[in-house]
N, C-alpha and C. Protein backbone atom coordinates (compact mmCIF):
# COMPACT_ATOMS: atom_id res chain seq x y z
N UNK A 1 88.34 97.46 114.76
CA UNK A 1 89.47 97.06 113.93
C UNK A 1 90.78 97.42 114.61
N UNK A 2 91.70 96.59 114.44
CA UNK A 2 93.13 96.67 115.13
C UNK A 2 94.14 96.91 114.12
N UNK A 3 93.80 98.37 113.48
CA UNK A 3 94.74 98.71 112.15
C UNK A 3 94.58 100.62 112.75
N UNK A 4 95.62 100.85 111.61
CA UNK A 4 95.24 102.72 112.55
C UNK A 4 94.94 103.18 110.97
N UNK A 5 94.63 102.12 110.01
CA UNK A 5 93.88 102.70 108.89
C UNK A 5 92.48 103.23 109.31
N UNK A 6 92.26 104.37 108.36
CA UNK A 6 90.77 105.18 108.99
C UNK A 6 89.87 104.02 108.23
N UNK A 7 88.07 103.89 108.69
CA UNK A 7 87.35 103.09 108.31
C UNK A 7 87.13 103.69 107.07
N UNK A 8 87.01 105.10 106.79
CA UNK A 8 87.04 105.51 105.20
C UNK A 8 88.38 104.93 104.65
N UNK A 9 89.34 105.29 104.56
CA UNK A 9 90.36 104.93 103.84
C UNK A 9 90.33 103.19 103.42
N UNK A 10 89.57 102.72 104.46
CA UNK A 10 89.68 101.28 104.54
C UNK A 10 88.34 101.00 103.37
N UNK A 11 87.30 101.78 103.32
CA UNK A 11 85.99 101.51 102.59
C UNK A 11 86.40 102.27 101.33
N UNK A 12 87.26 103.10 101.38
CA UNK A 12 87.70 103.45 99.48
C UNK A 12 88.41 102.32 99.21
N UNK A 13 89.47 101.59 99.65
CA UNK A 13 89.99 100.57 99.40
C UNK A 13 89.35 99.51 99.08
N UNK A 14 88.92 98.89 99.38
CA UNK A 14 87.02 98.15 98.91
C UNK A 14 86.24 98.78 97.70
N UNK A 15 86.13 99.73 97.60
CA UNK A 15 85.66 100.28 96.65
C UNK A 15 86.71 100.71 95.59
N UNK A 16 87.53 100.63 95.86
CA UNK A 16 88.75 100.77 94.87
C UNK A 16 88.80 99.03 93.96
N UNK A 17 88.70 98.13 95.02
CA UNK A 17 89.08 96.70 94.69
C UNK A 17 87.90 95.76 94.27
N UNK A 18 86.56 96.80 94.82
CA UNK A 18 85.19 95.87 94.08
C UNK A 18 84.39 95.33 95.08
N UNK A 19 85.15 94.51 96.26
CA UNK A 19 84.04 94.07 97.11
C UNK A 19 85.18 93.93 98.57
N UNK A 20 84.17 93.81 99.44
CA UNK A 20 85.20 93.17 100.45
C UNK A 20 85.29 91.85 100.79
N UNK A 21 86.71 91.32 101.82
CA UNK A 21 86.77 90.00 101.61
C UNK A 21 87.98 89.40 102.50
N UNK A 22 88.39 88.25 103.00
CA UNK A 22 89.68 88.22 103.43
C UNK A 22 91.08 88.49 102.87
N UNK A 23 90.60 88.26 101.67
CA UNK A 23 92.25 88.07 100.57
C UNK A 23 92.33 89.81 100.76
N UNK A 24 91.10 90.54 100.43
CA UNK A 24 91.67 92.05 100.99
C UNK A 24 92.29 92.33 102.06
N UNK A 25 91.30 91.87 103.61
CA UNK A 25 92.03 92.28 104.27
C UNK A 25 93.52 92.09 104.90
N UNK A 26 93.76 90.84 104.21
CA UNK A 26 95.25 90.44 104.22
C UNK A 26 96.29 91.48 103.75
N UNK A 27 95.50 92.06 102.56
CA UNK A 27 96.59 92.54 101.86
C UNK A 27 96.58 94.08 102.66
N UNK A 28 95.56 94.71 103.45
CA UNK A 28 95.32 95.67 104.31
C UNK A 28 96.46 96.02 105.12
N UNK A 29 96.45 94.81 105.86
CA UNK A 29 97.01 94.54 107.06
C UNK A 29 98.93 94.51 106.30
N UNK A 30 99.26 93.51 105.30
CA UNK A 30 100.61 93.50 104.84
C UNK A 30 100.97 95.11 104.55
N UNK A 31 100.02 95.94 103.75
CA UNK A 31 100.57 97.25 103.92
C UNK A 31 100.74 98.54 104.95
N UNK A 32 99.80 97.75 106.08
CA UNK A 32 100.10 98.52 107.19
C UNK A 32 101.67 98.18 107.81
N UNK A 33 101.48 96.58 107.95
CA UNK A 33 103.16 96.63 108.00
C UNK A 33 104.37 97.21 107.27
N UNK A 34 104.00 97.30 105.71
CA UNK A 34 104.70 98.23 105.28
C UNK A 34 104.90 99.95 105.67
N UNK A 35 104.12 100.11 106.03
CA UNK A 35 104.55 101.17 106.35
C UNK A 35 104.50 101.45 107.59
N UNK A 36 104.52 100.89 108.45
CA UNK A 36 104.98 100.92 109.79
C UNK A 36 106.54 100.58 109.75
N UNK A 37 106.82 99.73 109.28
CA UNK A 37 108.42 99.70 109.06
C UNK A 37 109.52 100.67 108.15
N UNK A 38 108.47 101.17 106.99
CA UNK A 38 109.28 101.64 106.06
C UNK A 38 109.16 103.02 105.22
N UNK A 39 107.55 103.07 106.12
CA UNK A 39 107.01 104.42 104.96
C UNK A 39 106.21 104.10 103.84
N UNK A 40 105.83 105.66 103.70
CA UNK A 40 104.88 105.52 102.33
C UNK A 40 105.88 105.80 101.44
N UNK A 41 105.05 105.51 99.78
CA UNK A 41 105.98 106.21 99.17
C UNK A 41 106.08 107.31 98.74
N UNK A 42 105.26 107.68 99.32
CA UNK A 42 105.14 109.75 99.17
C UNK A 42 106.85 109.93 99.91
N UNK A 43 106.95 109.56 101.24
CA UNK A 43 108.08 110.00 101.57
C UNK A 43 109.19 109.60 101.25
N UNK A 44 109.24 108.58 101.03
CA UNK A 44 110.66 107.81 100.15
C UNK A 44 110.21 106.64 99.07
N UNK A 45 110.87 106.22 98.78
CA UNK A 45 110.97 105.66 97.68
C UNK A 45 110.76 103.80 97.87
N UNK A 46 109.26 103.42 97.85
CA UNK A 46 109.13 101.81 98.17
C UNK A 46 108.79 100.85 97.35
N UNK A 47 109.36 100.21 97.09
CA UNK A 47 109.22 98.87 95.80
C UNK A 47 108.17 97.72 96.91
N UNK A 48 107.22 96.83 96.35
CA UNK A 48 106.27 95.62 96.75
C UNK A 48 106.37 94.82 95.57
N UNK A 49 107.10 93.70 96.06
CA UNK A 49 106.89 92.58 95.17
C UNK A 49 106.23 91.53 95.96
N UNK A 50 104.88 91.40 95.11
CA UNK A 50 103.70 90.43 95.45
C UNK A 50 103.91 89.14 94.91
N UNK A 51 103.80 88.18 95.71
CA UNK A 51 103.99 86.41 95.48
C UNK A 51 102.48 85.80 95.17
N UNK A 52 101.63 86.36 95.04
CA UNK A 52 100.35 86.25 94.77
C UNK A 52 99.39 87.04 93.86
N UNK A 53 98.54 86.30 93.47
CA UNK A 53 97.34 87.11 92.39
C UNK A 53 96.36 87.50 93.09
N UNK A 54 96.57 87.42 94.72
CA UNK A 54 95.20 87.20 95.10
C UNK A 54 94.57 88.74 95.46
N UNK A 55 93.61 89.01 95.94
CA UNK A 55 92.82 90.57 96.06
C UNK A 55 93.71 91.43 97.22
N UNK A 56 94.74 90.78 97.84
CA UNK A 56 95.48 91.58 99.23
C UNK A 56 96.32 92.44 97.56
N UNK A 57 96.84 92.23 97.04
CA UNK A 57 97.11 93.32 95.93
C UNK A 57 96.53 94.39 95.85
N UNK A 58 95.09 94.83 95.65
CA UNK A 58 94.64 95.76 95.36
C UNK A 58 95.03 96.97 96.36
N UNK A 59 94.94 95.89 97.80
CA UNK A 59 95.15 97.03 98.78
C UNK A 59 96.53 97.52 98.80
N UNK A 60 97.98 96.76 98.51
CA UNK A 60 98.93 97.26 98.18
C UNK A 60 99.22 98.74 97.81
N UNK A 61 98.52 98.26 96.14
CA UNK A 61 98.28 99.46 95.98
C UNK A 61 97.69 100.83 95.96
N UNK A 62 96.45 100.58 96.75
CA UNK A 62 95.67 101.60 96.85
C UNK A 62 96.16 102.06 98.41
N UNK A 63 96.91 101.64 98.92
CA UNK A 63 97.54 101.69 100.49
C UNK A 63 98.78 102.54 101.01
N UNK A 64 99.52 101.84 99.59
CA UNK A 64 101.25 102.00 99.62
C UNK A 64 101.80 103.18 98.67
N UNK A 65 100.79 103.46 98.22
CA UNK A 65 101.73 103.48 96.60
C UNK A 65 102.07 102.79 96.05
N UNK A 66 102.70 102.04 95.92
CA UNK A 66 103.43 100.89 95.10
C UNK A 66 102.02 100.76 93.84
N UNK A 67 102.74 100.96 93.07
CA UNK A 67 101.67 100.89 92.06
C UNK A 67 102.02 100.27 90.28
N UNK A 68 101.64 99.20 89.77
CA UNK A 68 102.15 98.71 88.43
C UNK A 68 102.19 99.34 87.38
N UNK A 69 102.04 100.70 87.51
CA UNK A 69 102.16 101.70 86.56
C UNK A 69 103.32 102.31 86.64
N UNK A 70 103.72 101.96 88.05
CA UNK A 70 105.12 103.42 88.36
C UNK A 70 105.82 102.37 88.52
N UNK A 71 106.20 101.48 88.73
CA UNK A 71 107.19 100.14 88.32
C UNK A 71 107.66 99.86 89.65
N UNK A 72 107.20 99.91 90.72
CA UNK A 72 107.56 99.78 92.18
C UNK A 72 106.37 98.69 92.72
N UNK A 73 105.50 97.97 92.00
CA UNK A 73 104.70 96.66 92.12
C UNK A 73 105.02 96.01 91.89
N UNK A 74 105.85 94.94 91.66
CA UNK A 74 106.32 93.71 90.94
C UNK A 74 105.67 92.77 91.52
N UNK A 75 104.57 92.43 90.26
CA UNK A 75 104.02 90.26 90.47
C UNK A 75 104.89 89.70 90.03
N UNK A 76 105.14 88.32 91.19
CA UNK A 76 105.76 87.35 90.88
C UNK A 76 104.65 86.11 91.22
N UNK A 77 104.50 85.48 90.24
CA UNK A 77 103.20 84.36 90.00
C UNK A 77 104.08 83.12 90.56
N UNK A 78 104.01 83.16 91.97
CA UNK A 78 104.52 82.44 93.03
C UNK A 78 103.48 81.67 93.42
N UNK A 79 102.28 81.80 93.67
CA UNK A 79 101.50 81.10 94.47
C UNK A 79 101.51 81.39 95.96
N UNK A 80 101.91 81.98 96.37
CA UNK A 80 102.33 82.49 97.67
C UNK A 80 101.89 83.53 98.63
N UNK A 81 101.15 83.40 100.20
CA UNK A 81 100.61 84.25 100.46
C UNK A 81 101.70 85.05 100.85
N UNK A 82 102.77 85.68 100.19
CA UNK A 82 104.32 86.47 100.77
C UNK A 82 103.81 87.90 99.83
N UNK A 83 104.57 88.76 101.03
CA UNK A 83 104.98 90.16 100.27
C UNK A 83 106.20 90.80 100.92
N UNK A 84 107.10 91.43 99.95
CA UNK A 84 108.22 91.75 100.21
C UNK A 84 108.02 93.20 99.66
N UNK A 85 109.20 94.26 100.37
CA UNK A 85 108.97 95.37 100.44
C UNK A 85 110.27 95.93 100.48
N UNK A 86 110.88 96.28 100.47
CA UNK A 86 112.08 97.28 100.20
C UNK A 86 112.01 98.57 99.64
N UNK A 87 112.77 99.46 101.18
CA UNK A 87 112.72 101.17 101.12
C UNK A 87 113.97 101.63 99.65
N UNK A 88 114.42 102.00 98.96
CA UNK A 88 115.28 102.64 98.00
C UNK A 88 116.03 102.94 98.87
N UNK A 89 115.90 104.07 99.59
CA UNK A 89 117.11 104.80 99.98
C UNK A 89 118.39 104.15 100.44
N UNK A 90 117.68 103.27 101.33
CA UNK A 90 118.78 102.42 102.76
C UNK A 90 118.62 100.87 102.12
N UNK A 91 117.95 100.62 101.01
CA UNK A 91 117.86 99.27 101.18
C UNK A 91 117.13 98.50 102.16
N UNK A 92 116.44 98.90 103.24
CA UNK A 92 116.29 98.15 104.42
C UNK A 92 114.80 97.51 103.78
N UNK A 93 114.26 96.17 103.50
CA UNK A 93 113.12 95.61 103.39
C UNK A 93 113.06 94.63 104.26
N UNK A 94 112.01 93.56 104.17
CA UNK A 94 111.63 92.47 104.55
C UNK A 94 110.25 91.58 103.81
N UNK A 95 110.44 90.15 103.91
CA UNK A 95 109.39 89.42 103.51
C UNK A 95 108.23 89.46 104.47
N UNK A 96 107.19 89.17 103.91
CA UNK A 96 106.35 89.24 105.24
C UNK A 96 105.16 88.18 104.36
N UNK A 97 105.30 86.35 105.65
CA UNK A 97 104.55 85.45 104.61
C UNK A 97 103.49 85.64 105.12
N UNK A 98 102.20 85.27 104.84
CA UNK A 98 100.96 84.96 105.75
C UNK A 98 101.49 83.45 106.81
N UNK A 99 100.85 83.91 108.09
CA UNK A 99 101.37 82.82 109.10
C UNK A 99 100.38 81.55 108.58
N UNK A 100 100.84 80.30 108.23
CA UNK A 100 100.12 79.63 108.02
C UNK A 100 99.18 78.82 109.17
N UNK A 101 99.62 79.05 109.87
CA UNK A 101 98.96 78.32 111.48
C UNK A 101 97.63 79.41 112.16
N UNK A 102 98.14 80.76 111.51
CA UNK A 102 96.77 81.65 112.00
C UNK A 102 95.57 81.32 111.45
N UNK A 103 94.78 81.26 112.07
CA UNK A 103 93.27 80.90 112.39
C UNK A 103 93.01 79.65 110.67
N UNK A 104 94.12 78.73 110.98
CA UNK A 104 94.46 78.02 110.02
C UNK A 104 93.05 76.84 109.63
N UNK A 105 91.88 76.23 110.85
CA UNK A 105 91.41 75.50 110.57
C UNK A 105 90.20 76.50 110.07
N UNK A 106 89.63 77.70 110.59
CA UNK A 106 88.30 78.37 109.92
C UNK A 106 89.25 78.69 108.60
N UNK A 107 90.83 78.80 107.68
CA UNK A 107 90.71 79.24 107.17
C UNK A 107 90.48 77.87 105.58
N UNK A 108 90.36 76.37 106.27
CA UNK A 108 90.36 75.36 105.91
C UNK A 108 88.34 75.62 105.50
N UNK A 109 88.31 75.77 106.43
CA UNK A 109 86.61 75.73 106.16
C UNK A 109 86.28 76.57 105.17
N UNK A 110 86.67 77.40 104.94
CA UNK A 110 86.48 78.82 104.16
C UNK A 110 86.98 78.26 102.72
N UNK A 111 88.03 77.30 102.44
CA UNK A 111 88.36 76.42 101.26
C UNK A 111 87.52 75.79 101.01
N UNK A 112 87.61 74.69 102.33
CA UNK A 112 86.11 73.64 101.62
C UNK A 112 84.86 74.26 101.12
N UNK A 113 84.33 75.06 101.74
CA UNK A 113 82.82 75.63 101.10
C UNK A 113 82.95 76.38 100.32
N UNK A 114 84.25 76.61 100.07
CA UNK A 114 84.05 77.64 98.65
C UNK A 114 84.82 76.70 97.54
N UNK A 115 84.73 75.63 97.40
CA UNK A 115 85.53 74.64 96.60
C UNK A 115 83.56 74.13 96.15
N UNK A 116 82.48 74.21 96.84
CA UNK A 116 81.47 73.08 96.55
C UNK A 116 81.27 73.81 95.30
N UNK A 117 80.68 73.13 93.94
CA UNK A 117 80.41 73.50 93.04
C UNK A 117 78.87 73.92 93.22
N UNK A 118 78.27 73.58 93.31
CA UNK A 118 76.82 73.95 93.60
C UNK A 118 76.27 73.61 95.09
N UNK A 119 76.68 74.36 95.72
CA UNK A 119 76.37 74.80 97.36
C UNK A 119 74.89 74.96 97.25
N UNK A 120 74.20 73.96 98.50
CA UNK A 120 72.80 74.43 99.12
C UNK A 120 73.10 75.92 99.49
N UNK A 121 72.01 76.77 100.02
CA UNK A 121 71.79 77.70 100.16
C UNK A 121 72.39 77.72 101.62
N UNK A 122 71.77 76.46 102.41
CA UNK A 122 72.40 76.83 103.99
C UNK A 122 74.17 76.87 103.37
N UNK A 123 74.70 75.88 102.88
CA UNK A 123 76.34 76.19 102.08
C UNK A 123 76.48 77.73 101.71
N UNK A 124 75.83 78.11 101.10
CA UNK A 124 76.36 79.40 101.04
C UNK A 124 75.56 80.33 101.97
N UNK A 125 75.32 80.48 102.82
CA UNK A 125 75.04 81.19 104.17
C UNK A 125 76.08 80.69 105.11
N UNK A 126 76.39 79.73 105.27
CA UNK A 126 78.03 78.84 106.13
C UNK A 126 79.16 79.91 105.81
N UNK A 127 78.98 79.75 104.62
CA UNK A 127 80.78 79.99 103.99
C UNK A 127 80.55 81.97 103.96
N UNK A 128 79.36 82.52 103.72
CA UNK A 128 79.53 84.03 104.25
C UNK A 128 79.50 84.02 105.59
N UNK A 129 79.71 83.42 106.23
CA UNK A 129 79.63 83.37 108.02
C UNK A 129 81.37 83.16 108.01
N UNK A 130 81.53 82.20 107.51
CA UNK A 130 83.13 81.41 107.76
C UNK A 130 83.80 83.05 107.16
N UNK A 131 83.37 83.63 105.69
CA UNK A 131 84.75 84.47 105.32
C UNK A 131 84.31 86.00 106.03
N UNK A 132 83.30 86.37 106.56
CA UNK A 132 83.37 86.84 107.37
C UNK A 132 83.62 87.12 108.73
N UNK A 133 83.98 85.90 109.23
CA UNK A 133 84.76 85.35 110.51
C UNK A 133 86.52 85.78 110.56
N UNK A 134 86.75 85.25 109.24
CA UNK A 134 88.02 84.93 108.56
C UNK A 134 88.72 86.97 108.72
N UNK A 135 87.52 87.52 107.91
CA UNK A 135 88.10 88.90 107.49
C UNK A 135 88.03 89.51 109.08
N UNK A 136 87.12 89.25 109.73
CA UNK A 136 87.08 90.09 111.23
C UNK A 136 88.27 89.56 112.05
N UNK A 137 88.53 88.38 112.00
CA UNK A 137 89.94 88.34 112.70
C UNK A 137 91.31 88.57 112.26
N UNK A 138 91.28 88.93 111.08
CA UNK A 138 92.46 89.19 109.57
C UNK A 138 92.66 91.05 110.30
N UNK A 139 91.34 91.61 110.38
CA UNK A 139 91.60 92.71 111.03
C UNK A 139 91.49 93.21 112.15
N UNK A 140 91.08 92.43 113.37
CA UNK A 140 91.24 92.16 114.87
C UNK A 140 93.41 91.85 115.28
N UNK A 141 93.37 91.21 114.60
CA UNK A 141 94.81 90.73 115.17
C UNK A 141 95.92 91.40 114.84
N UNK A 142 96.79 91.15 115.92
CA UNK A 142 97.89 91.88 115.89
C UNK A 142 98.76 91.44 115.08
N UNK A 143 99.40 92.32 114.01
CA UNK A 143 100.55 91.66 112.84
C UNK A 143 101.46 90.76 112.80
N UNK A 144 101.87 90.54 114.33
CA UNK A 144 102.89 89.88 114.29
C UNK A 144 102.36 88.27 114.80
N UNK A 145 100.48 88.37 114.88
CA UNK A 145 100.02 87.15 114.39
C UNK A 145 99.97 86.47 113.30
N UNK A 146 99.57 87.70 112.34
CA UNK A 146 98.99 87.44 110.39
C UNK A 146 100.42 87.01 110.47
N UNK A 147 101.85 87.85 110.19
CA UNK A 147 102.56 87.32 109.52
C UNK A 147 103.85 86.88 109.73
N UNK A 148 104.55 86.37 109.33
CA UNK A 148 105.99 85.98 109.65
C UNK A 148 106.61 86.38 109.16
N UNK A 149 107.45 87.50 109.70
CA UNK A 149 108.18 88.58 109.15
C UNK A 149 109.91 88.13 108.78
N UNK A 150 110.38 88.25 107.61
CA UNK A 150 111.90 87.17 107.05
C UNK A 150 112.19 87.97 106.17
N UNK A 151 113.77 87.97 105.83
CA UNK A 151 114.72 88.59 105.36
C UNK A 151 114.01 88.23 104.15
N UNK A 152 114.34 89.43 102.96
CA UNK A 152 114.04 89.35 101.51
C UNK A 152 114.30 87.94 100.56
N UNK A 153 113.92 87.15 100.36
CA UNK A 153 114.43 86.31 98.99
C UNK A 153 114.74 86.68 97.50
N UNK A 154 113.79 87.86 97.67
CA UNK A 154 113.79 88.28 96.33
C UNK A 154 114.95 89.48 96.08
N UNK A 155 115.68 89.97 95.64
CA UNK A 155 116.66 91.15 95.49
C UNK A 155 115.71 92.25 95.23
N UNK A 156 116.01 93.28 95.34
CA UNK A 156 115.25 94.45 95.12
C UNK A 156 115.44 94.85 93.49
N UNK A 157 114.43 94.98 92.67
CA UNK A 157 114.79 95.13 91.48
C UNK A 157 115.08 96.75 91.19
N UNK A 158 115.89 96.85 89.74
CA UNK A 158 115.87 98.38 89.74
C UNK A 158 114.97 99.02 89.54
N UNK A 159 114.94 100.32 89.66
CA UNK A 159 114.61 101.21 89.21
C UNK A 159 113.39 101.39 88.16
N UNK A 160 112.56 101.53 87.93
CA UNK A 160 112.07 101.39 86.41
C UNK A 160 112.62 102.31 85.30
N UNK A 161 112.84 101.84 84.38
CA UNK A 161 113.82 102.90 83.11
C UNK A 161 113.01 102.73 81.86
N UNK A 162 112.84 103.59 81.14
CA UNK A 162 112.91 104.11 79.91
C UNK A 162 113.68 103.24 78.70
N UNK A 163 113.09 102.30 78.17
CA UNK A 163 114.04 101.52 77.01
C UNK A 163 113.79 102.17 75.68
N UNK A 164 115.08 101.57 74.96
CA UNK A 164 114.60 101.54 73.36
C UNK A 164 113.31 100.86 73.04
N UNK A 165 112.64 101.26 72.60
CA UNK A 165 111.53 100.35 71.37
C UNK A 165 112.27 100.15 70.30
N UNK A 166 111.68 98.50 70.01
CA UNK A 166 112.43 98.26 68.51
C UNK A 166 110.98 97.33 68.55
N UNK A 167 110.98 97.19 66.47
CA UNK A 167 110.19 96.95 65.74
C UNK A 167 110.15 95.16 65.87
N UNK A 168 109.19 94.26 65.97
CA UNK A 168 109.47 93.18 65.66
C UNK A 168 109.26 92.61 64.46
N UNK A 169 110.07 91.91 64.24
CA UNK A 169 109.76 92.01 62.56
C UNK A 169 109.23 90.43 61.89
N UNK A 170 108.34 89.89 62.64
CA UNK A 170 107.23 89.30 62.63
C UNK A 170 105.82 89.73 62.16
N UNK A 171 105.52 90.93 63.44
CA UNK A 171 104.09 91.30 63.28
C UNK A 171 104.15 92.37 63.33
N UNK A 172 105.72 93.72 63.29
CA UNK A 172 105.71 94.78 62.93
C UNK A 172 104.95 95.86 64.30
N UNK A 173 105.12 95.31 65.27
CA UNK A 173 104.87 96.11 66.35
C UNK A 173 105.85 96.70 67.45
N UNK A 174 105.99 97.75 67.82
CA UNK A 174 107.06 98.32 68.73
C UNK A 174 106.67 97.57 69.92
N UNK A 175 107.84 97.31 70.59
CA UNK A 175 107.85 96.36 71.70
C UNK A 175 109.13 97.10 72.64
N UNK A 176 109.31 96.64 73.83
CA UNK A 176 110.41 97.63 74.37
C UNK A 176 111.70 96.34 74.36
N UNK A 177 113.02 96.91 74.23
CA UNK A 177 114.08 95.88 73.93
C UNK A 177 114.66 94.88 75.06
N UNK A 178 113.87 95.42 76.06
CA UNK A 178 114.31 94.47 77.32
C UNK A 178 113.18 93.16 76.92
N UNK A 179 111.86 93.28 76.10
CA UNK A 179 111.28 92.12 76.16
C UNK A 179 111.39 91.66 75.17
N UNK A 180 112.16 92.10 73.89
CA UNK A 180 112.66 91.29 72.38
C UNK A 180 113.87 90.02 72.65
N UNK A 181 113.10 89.48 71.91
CA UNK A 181 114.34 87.79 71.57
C UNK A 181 114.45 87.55 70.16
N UNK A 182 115.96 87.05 69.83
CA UNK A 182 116.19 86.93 68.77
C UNK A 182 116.65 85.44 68.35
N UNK A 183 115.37 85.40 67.33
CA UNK A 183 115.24 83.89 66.71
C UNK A 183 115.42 83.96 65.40
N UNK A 184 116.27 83.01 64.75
CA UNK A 184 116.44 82.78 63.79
C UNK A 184 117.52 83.97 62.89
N UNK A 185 118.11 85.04 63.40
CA UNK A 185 118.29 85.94 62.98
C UNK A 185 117.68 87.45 62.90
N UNK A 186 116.17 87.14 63.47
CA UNK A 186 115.04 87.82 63.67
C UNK A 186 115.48 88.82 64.63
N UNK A 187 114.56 89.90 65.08
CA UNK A 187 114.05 90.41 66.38
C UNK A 187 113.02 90.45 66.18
N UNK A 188 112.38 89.47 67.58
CA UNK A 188 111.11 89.41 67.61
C UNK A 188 110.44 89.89 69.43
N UNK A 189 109.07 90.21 69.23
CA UNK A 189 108.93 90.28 70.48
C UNK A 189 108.06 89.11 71.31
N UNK A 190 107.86 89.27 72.34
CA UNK A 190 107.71 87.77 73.20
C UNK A 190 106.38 87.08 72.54
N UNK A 191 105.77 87.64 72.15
CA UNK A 191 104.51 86.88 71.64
C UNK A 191 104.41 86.09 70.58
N UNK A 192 105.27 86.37 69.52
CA UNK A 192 105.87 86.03 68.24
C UNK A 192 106.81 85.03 68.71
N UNK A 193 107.97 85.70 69.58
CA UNK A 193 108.74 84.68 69.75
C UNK A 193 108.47 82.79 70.74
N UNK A 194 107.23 83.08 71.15
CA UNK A 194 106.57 82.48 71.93
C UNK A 194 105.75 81.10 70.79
N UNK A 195 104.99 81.92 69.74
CA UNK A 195 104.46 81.39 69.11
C UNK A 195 105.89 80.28 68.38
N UNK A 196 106.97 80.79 67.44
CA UNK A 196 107.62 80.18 66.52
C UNK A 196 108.77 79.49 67.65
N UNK A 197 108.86 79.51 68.61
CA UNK A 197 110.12 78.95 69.02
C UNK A 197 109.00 77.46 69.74
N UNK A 198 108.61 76.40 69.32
CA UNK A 198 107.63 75.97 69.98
C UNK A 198 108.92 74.27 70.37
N UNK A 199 109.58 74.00 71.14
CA UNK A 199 109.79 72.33 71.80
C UNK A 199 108.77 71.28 71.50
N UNK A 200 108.96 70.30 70.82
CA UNK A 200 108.06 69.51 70.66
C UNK A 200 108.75 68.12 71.06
């Protein structure tokens, strides 16, 4: 492997995330770049906002710190193989997309056979060959193959803070006031307000 993650650290990470796979080791490899550029966040202070749902998340966080509990993970349901990273202190981040041209046609094959709805058996013996192909060169290659490294799009968000809770007075549940909307005269919170505010 061409990462200076240890093979344990790399097999709790897997075992942290459930199985192994390429979409992991993508996300392996994006946090090694993170912190080759910027640090952990033991030592300073690092925000990851993920453009994807896909499993390179898990390793984010089991990698970086960055974690959706401590408010320094931000999903953005982009569709996007991108991750962006920004240090606190200095401000200094960067985007970092998946290169789309890297090992772009096995990663075409690895779509098609995992798109068949009911795969022969040789089909699914193919396609564990193909995403195991996929993950050994995801962690063979050098970073500045996987990704294309670009100035932030996203702003660095703040801080995570401490809000008021207020009551919604719909369904009578505390909600925090950054996610209440007020309809009709109401305060309601997004689920309520989701339901009654409906465009037709």
């Amino acid at each position: 492997m061409n990462t200076y993650f240890s093979e344990d650290l790399i097999k709790n990470t897997i075992g942290f995330h459930g199985h192994q796979c390429p979409g992991l080791a993508i996300g392996v490899r994006a946090a090694e770049l993170c912190l080759r550029e910027l640090g952990h966040h033991d030592e300073s202070s690092i925000v990851a906002i993920c453009e994807t749902d896909m499993c390179g998340v898990d390793a984010i966080q089991a990698l970086t710190g960055c974690t959706v509990g401590k408010g320094n993970l931000i999903f953005k349901d982009h569709g996007k193989m991108a991750f962006t990273f920004y240090r606190r202190k200095d401000g200094k981040g960067f985007r970092a997309l998946l290169n789309p041209d890297f090992i772009s046609e096995l990663r075409k094959e690895m779509s098609r056979l995992m798109a068949i709805e009911a795969p022969s058996a040789e089909e699914q013996e193919k396609c564990t060959q193909v995403r195991t192909e996929c993950e050994r060169q995801y962690y063979e290659a050098d970073l500045a193959e996987i990704f294309i490294k670009q100035e932030p799009q996203i702003r660095m968000p703040r801080p995570a803070a401490i809000l008021q809770s207020l009551v919604c007075e719909e369904c009578g549940e505390a909600h925090m006031e950054s996610r209440s909307r007020q309809f009709a005269g109401r305060t309601l919170c997004l689920t309520c307000f989701e339901r009654v505010e409906q465009k037709i």
